[in-house]
Each structure stands twice: as structure tokens, then as C-alpha cells.
N, C-alpha and C. Protein backbone atom coordinates (compact mmCIF):
# COMPACT_ATOMS: atom_id res chain seq x y z
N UNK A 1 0.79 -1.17 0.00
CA UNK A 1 0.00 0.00 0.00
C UNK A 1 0.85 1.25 0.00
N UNK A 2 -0.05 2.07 -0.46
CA UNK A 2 0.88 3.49 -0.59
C UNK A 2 0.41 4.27 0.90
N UNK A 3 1.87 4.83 1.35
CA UNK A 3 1.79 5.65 2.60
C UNK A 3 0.85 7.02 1.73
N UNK A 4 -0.56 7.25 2.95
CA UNK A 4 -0.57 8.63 2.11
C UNK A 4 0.10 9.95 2.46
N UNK A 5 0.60 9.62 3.41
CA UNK A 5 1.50 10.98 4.23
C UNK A 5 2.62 11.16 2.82
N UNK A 6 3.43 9.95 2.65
CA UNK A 6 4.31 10.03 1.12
C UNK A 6 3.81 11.25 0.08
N UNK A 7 2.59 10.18 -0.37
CA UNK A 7 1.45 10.34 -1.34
C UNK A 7 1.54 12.25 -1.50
N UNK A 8 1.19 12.72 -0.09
CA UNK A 8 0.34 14.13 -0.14
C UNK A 8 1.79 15.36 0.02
N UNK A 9 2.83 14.53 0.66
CA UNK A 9 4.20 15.47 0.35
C UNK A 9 5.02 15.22 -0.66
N UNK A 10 4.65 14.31 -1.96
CA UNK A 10 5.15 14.21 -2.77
C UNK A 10 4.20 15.31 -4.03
N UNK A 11 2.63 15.25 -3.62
CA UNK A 11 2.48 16.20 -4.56
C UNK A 11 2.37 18.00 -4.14
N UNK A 12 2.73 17.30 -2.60
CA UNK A 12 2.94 19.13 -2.27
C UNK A 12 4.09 19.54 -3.18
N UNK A 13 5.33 18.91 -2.63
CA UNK A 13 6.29 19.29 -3.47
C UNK A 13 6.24 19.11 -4.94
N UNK A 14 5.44 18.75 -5.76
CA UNK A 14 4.77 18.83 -7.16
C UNK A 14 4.35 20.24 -7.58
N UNK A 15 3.11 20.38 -6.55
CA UNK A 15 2.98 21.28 -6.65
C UNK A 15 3.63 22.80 -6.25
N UNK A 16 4.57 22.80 -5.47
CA UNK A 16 5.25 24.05 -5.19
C UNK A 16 5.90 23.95 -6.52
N UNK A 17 6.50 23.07 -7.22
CA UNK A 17 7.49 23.05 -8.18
C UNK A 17 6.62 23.57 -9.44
N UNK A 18 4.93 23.30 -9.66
CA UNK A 18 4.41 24.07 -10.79
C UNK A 18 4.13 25.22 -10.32
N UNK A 19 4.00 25.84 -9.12
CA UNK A 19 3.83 26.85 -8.36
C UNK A 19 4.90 27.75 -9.00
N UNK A 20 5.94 27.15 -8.77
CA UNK A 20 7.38 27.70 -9.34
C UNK A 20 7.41 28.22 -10.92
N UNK A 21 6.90 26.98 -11.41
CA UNK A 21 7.15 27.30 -13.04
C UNK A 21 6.23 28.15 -13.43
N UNK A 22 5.03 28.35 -12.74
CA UNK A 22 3.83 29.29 -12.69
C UNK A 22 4.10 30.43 -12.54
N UNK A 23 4.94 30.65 -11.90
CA UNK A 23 5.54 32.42 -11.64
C UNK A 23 6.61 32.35 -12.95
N UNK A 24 7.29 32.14 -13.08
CA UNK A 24 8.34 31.85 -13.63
C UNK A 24 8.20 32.26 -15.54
N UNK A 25 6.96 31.36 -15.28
CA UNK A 25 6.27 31.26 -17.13
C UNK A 25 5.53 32.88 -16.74
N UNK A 26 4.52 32.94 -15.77
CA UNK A 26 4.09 34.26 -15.91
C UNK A 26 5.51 35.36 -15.59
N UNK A 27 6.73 35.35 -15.60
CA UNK A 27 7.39 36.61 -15.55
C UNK A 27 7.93 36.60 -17.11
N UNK A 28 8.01 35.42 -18.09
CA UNK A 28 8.33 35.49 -19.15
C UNK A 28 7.48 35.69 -20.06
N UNK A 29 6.04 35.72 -19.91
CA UNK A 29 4.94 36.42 -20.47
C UNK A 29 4.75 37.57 -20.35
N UNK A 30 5.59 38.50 -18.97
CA UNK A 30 5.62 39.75 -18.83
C UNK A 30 6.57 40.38 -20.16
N UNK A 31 7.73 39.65 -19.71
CA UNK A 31 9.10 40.29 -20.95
C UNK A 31 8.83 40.07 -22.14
N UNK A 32 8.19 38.88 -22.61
CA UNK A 32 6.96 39.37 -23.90
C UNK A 32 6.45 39.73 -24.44
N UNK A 33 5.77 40.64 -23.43
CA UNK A 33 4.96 41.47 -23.66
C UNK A 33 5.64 42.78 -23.61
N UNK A 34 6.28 42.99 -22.60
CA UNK A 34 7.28 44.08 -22.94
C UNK A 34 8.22 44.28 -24.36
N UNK A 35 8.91 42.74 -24.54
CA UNK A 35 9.62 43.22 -25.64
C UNK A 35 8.64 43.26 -27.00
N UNK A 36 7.32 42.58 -27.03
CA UNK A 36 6.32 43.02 -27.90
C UNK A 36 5.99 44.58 -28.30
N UNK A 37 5.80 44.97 -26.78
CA UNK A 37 5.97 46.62 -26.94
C UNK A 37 6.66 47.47 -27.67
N UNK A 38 7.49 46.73 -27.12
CA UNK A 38 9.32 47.32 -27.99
C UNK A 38 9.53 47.26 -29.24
N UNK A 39 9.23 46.10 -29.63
CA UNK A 39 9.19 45.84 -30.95
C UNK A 39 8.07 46.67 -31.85
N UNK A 40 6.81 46.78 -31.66
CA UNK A 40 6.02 47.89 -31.97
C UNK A 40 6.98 49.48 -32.38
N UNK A 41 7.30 49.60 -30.93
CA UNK A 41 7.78 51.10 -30.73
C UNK A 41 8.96 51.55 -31.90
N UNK A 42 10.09 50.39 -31.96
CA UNK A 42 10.61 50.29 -33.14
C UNK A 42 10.34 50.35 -34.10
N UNK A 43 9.04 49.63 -35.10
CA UNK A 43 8.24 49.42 -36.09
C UNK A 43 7.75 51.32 -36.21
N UNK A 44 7.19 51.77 -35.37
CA UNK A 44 6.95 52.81 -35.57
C UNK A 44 8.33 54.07 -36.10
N UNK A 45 9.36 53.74 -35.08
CA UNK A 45 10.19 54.39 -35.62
C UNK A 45 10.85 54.25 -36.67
N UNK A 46 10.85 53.11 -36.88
CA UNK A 46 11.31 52.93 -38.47
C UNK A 46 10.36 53.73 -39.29
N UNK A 47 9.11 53.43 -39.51
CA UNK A 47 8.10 54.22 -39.84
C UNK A 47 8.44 55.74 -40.20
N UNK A 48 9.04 56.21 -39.08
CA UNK A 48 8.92 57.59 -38.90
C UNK A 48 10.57 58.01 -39.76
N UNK A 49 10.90 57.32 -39.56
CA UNK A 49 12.33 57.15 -39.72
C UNK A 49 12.58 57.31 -41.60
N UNK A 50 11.90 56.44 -41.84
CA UNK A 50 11.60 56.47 -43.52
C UNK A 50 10.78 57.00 -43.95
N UNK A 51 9.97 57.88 -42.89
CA UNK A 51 9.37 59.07 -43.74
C UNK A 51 9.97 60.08 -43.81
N UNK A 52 11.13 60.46 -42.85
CA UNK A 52 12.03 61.21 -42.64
C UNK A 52 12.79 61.31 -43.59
N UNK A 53 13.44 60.04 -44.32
CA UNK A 53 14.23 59.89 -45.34
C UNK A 53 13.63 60.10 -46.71
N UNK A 54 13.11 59.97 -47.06
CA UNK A 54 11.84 60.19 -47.59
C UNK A 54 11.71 61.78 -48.20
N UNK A 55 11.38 62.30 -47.22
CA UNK A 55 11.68 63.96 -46.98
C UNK A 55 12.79 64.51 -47.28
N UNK A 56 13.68 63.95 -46.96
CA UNK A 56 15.04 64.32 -47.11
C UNK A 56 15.52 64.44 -48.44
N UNK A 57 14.96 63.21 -48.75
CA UNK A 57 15.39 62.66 -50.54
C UNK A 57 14.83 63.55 -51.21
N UNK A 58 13.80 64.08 -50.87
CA UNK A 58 13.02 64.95 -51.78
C UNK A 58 13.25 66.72 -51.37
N UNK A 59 13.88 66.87 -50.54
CA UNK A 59 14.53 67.91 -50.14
C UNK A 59 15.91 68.21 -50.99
N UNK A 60 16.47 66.80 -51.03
CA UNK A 60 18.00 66.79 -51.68
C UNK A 60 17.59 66.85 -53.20
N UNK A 61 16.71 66.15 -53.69
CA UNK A 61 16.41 66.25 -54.88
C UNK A 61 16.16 67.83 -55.26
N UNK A 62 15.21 68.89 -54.64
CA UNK A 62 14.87 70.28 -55.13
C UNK A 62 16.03 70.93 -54.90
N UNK A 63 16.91 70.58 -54.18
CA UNK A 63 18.30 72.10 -53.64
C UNK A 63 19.07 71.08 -54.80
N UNK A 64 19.51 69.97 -55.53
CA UNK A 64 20.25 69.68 -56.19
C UNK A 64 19.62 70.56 -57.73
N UNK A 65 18.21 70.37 -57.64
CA UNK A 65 17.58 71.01 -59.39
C UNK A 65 18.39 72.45 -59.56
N UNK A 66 17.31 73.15 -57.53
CA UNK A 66 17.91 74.55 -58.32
C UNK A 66 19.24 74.87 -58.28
N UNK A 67 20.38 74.07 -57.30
CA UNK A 67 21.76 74.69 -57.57
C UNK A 67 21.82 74.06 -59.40
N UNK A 68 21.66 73.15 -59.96
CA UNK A 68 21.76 73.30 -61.07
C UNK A 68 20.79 74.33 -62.01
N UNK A 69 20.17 74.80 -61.90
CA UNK A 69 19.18 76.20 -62.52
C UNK A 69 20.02 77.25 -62.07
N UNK A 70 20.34 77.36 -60.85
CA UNK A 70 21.43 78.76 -60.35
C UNK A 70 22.87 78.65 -61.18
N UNK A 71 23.60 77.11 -61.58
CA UNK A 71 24.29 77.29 -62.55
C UNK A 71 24.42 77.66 -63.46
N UNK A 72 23.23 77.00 -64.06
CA UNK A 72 22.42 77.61 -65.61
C UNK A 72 22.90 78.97 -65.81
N UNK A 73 21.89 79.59 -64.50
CA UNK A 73 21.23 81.19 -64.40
C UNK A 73 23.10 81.79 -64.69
N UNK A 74 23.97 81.36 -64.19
CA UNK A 74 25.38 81.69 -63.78
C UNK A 74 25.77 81.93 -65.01
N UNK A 75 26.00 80.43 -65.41
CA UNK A 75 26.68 80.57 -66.88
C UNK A 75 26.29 81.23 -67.79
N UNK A 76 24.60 81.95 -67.91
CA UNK A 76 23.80 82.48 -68.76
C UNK A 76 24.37 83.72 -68.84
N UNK A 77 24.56 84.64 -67.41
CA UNK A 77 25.42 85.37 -66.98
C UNK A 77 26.52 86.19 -67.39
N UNK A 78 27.24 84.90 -67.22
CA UNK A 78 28.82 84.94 -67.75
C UNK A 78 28.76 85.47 -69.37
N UNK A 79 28.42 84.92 -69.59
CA UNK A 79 28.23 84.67 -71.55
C UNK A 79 27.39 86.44 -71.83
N UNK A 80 26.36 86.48 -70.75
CA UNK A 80 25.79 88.00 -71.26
C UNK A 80 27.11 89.47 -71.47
N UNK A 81 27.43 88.66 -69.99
CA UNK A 81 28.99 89.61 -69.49
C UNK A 81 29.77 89.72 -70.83
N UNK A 82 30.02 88.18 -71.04
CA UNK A 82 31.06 88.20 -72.06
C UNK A 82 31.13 89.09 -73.28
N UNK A 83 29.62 88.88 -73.52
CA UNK A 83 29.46 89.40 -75.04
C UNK A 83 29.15 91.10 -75.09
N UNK A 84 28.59 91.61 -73.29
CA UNK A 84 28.51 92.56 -73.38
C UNK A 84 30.24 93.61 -73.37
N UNK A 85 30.92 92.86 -72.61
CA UNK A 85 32.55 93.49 -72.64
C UNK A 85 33.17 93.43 -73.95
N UNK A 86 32.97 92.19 -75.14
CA UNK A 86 32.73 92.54 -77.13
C UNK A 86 32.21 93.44 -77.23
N UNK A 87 30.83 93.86 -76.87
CA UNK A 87 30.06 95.11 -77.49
C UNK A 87 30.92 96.45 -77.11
N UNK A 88 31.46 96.15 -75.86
CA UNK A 88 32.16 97.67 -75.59
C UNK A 88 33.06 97.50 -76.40
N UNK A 89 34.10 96.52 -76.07
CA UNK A 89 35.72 96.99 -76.92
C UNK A 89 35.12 97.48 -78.34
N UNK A 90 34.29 96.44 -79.22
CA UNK A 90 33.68 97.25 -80.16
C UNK A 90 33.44 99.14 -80.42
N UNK A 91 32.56 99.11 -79.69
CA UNK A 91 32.07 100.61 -79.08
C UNK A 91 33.31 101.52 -79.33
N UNK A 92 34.11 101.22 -78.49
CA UNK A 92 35.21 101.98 -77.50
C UNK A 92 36.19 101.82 -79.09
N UNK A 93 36.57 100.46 -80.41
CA UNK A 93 37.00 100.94 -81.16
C UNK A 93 36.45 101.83 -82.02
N UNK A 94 35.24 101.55 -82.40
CA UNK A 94 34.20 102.95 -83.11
C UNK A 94 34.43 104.16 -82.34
N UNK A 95 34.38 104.73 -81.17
CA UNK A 95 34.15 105.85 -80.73
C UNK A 95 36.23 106.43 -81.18
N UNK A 96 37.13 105.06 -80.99
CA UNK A 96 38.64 105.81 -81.06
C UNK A 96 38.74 106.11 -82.76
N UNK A 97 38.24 105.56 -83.13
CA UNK A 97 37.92 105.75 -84.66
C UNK A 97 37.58 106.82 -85.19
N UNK A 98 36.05 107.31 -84.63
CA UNK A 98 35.11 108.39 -85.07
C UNK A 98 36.44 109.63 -84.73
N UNK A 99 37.11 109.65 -83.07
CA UNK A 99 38.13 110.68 -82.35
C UNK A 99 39.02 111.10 -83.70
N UNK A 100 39.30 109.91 -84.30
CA UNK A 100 40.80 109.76 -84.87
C UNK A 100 39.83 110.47 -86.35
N UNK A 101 38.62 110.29 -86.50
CA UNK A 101 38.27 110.53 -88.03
C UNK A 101 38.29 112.48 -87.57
N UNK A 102 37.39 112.85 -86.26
CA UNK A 102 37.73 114.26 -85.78
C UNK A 102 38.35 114.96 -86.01
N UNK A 103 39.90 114.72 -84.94
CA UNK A 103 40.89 115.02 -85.43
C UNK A 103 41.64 115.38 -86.56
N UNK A 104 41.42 114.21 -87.38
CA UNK A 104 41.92 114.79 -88.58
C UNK A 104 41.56 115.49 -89.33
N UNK A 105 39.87 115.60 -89.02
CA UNK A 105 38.91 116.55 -90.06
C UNK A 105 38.95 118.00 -89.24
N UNK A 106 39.74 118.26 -88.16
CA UNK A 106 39.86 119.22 -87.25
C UNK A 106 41.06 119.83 -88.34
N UNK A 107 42.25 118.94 -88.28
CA UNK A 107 43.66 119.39 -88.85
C UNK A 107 43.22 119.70 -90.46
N UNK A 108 42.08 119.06 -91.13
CA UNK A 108 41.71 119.23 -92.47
C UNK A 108 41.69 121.07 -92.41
N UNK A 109 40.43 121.16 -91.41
CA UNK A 109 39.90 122.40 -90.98
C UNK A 109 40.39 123.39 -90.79
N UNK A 110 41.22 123.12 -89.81
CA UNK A 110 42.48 124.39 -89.77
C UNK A 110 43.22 124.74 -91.08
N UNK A 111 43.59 123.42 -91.63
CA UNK A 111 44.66 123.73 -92.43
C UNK A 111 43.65 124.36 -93.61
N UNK A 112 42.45 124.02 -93.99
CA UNK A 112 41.51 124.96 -94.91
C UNK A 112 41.17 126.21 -94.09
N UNK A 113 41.24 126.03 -92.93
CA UNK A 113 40.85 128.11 -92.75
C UNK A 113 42.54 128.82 -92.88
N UNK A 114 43.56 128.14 -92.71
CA UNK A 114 44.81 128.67 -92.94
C UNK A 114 45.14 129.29 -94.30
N UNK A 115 44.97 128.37 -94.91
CA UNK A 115 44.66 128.71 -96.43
C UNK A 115 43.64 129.74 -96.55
N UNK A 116 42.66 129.35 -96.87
CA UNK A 116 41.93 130.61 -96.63
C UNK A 116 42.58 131.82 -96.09
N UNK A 117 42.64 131.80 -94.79
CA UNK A 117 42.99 133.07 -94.34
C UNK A 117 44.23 133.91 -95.41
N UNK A 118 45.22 132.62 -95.45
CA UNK A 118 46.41 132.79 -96.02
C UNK A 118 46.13 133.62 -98.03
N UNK A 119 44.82 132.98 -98.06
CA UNK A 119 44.70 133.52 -99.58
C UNK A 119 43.85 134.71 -99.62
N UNK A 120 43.52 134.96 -98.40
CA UNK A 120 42.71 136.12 -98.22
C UNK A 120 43.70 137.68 -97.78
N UNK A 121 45.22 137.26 -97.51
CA UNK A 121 46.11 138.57 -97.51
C UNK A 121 46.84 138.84 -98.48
């Protein structure tokens, strides 16, 4: 026959021991749930994270267009410059030209009122 005194401290100690695993399993259902949390909270930040990038890309994309349009605008610039500093030297040889055509029609001038004068004594 079975002692039941045995019997009833063998499943006490049974039971303290699922007692045990009972806390034990419920503290690893806690961190579960916690790192479930966590894992969420992450998911979100990624989320946020690649909308961020996202933004960014499309931020980097418009300041890359217009520094290339502000190049454009630059070089457009340059070239106006260029062709306007041709138009002067141009200019500036017409105007030493017209001086030089002056001048000489000055010395024409004199030298016809000299005459003149000269054929007039």
C-alpha cells in the first residue's frame, strides 16, 4: 500500500514546483509582452524614420535642381557679361575711330581756314 503521508508530500512538493514554473512562465509572459511593446515602438520608428528619409530625398532632390538652374542662371550670366565686354571693346574701337576721323577733319579744318585766311592777304 501506498503511505498517504508520502502520497500528499510528494504532490505538495509537485505542486510548489508548478507553483514555481507558474511564476516563472508568468514573468516570461511579462518580458513578452514588454519586448512586444518594444518591438512595436521600433516598427513605428522605423516608420517615422523612412518618412524622414523620404523627406530628405526629396529635399536633396529640389536644392540639387535649383543649384543646377542657379548654374544655368550663372553661366547664362557669364556669356551675357562676355558678349557685353565685345560690345564695348567694339564701341570703345568705333568711338577711337570716329576721335581719330575728328581730329583729322579738325587738322583738315584748320589747315583749310589757314589757307583761306592765307589767300585772303
Amino acid at each position: 500500500m501506498v503511505n498517504p503521508n508520502l502520497a500528499i508530500e510528494a504532490l505538495k512538493k509537485e505542486l510548489d514546483t508548478l507553483e514555481a514554473e507558474k511564476t516563472q512562465v508568468a514573468e516570461e509572459v511579462g518580458g513578452l509582452s514588454a519586448a512586444r511593446t518594444d518591438l512595436e515602438n521600433l516598427r513605428k520608428e522605423v516608420e517615422s524614420l523612412n518618412k524622414k528619409l523620404e523627406g530628405t530625398k526629396a529635399t536633396e532632390q529640389l536644392a540639387a535642381e535649383r543649384a543646377l538652374k542657379g548654374i544655368e542662371m550663372a553661366d547664362n550670366l557669364h556669356k551675357e557679361v562676355d558678349a557685353k565686354k565685345e560690345s564695348s571693346v567694339g564701341l570703345k574701337a568705333q568711338v577711337d575711330m570716329l576721335t581719330k576721323c575728328l581730329e583729322d577733319a579738325k587738322v583738315v579744318g584748320l589747315a583749310t581756314a589757314e589757307l583761306y585766311v592765307g589767300a585772303l592777304d
